[in-house]
C-alpha atoms as a PDB file:
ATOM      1  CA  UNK A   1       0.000   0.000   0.000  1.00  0.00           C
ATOM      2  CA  UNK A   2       1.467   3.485  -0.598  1.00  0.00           C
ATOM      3  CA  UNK A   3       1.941   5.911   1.655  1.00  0.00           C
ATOM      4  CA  UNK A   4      -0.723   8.119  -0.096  1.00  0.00           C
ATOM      5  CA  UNK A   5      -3.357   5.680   0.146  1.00  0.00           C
ATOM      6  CA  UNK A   6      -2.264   4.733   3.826  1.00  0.00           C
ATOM      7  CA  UNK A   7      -3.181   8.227   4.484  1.00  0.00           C
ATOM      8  CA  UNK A   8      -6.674   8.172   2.822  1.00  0.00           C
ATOM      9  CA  UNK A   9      -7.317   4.934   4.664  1.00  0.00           C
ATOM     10  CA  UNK A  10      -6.501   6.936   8.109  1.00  0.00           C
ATOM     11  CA  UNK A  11      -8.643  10.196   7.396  1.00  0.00           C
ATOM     12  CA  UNK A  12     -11.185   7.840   5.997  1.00  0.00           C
ATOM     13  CA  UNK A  13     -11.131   5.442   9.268  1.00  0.00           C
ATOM     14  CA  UNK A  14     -11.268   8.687  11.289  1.00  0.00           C
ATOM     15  CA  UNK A  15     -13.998   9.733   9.470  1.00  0.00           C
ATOM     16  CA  UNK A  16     -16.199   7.146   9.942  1.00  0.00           C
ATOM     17  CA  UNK A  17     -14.988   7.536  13.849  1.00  0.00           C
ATOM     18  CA  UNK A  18     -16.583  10.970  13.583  1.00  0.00           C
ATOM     19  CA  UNK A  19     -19.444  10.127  11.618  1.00  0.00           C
ATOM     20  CA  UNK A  20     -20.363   7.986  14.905  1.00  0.00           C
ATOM     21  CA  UNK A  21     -20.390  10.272  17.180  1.00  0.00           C
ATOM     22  CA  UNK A  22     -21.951  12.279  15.115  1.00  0.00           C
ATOM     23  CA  UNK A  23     -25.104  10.615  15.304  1.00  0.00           C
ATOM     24  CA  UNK A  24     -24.746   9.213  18.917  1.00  0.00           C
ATOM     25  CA  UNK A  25     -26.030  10.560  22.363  1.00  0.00           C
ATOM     26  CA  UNK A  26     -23.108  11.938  24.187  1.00  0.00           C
ATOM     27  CA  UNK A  27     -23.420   9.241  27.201  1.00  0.00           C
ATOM     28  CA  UNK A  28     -22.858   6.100  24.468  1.00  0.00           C
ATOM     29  CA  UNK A  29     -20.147   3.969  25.846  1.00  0.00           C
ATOM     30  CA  UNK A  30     -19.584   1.567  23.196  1.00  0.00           C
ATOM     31  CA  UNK A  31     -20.982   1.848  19.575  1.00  0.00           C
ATOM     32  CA  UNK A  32     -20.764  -0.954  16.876  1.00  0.00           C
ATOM     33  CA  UNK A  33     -21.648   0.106  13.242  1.00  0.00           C
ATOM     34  CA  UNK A  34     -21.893  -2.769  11.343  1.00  0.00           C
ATOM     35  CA  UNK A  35     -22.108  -2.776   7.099  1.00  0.00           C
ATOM     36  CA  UNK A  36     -22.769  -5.001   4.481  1.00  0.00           C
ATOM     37  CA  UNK A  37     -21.722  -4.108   1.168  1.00  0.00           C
ATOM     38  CA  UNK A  38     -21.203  -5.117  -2.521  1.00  0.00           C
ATOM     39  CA  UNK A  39     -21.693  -3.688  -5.804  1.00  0.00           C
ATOM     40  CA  UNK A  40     -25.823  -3.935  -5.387  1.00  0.00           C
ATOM     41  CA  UNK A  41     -26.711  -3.190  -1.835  1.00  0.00           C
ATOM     42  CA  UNK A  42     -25.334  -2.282   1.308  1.00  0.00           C
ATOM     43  CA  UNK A  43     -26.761  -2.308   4.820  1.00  0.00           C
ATOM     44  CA  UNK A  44     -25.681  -0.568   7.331  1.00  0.00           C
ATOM     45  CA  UNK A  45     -26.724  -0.791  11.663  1.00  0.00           C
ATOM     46  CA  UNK A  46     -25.948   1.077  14.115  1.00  0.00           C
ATOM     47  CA  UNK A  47     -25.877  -0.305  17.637  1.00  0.00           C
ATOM     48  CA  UNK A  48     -23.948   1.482  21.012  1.00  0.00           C
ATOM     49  CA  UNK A  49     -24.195   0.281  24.919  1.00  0.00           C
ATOM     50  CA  UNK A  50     -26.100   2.962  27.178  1.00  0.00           C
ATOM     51  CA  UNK A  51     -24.729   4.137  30.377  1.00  0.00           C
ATOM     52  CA  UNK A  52     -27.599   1.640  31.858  1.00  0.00           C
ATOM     53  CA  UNK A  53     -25.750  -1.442  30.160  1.00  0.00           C
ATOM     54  CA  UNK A  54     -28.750  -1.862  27.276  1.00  0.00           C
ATOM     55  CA  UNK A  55     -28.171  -1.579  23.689  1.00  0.00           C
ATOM     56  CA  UNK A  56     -29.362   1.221  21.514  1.00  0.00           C
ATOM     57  CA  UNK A  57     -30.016   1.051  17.982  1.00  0.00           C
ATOM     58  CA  UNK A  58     -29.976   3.146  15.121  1.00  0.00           C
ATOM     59  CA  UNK A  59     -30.524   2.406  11.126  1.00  0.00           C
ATOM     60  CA  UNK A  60     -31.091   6.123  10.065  1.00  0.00           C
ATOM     61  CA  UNK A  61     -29.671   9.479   9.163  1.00  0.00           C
ATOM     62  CA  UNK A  62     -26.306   7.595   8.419  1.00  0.00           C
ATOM     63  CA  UNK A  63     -25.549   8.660   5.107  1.00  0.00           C
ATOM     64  CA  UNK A  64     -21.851  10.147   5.832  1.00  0.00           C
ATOM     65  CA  UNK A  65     -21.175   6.581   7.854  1.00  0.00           C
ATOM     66  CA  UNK A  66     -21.905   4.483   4.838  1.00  0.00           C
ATOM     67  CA  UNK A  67     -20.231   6.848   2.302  1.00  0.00           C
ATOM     68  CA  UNK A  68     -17.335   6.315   5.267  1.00  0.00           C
ATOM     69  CA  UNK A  69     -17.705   2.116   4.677  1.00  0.00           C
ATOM     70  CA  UNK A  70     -17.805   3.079   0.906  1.00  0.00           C
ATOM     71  CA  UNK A  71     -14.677   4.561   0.719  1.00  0.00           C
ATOM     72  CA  UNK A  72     -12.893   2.187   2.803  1.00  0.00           C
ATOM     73  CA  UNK A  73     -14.245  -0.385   0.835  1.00  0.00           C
ATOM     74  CA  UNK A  74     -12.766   1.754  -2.901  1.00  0.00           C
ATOM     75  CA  UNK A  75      -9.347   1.418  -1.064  1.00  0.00           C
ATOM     76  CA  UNK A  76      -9.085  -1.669  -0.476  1.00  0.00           C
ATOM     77  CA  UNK A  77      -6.877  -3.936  -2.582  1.00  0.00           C
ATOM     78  CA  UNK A  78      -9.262  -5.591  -5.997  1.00  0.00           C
ATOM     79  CA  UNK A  79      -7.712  -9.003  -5.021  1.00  0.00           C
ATOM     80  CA  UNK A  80      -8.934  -8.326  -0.663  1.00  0.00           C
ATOM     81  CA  UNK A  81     -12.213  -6.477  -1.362  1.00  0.00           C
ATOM     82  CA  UNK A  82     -14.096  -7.231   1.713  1.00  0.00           C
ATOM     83  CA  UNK A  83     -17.720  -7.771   2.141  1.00  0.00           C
ATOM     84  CA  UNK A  84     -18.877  -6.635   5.528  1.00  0.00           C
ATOM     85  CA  UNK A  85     -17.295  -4.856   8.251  1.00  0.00           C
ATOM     86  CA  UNK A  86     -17.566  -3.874  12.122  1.00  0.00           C
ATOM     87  CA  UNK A  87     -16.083  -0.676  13.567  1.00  0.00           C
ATOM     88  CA  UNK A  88     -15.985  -0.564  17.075  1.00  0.00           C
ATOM     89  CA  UNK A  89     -15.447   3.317  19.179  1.00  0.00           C
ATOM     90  CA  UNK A  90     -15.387   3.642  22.493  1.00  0.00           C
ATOM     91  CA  UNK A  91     -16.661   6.835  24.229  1.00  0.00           C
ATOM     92  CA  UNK A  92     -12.896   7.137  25.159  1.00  0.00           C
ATOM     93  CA  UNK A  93     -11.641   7.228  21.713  1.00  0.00           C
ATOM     94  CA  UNK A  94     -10.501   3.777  20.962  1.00  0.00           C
ATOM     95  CA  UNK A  95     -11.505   2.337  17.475  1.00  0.00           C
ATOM     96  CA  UNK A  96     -10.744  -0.210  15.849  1.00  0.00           C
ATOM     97  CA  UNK A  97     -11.994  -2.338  12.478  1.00  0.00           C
ATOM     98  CA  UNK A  98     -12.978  -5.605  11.664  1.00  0.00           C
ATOM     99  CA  UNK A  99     -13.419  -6.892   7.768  1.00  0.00           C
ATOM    100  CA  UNK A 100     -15.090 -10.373   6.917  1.00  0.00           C
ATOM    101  CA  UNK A 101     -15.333 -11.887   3.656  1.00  0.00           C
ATOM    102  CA  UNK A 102     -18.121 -13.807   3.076  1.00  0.00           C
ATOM    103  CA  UNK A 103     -20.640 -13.953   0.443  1.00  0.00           C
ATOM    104  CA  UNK A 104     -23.163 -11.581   1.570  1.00  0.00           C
ATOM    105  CA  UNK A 105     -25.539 -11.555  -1.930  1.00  0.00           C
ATOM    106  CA  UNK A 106     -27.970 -14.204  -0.834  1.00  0.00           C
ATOM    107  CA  UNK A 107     -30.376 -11.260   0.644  1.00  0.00           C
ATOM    108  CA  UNK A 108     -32.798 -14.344   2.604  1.00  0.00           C
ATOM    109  CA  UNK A 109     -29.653 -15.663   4.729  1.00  0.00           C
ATOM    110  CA  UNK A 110     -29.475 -11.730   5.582  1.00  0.00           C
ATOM    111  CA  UNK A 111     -31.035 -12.133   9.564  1.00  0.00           C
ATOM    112  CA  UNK A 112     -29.399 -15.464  10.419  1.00  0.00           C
ATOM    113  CA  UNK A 113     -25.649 -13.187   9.084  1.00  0.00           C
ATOM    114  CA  UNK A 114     -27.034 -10.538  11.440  1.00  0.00           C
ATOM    115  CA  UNK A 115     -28.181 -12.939  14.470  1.00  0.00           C
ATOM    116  CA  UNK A 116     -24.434 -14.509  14.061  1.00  0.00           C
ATOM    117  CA  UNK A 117     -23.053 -10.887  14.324  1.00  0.00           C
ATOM    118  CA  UNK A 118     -25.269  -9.659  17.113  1.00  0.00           C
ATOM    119  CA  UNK A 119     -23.758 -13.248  19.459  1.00  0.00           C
ATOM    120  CA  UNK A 120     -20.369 -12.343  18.534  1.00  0.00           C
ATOM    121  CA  UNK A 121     -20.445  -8.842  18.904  1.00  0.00           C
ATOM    122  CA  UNK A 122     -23.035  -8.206  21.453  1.00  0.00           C
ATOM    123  CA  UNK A 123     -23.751 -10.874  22.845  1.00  0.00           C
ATOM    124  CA  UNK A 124     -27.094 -10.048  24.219  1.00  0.00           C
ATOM    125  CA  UNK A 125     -30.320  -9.944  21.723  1.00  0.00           C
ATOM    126  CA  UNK A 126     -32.932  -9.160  24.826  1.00  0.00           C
ATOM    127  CA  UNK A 127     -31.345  -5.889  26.043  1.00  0.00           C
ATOM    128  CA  UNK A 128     -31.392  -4.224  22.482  1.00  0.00           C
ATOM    129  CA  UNK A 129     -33.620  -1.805  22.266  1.00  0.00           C
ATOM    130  CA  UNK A 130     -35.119  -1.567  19.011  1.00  0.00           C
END
């Protein structure tokens, strides 16, 4: 990877740090934003722990995160093009990114992929507040 792109990768992964808090409530501890993508659809969730240890959720107004996933996505190698991806922030500042690469196009396997992320991820589905 070049240096220039290394850079775009950083202000892009920043961005998408920003676009979070962006759209969170100030007291968010954790926040999860979690996006499916390929060359027909992408989805995109939001999820972040309260202060009171539930799970909030958010699926709209997130426009500047998924152009954030979108760009990631144009830098990334043709030959390592990944599929989905989680990016965890905490309300201290830590981020970090996880890529999978699994076949996402089969749109009716789309809740059992999000069930498997929500166990791995968060771990519990009864304190999400939809």
């Amino acid at each position: 990877m070049s240096l220039i792109t290394s850079e775009r990768v950083n202000d892009i992964y920043h961005s998408i740090g920003q676009n979070i808090v962006d759209v969170l409530p100030e007291d968010f501890v954790t926040a999860w934003a979690y996006a499916e993508i390929n060359d027909e659809f992408y989805s995109l969730e939001l999820f972040y722990r309260k202060p009171n240890g539930r799970i909030g959720y958010i699926d709209d107004g997130l426009g500047g995160l998924e152009r954030g996933f979108r760009d990631m996505l144009r830098e990334a190698p043709d030959d390592n093009k990944w599929t989905s991806a989680t990016f965890k922030l905490s309300s201290k500042g830590a981020m970090s990114i996880d890529f999978c690469y699994d076949d996402v196009t089969d749109f009716e396997q789309a809740a059992e992929r999000r069930n498997a992320w929500i166990a791995q991820y968060l771990e519990d589905r009864s304190a999400i507040d939809w």
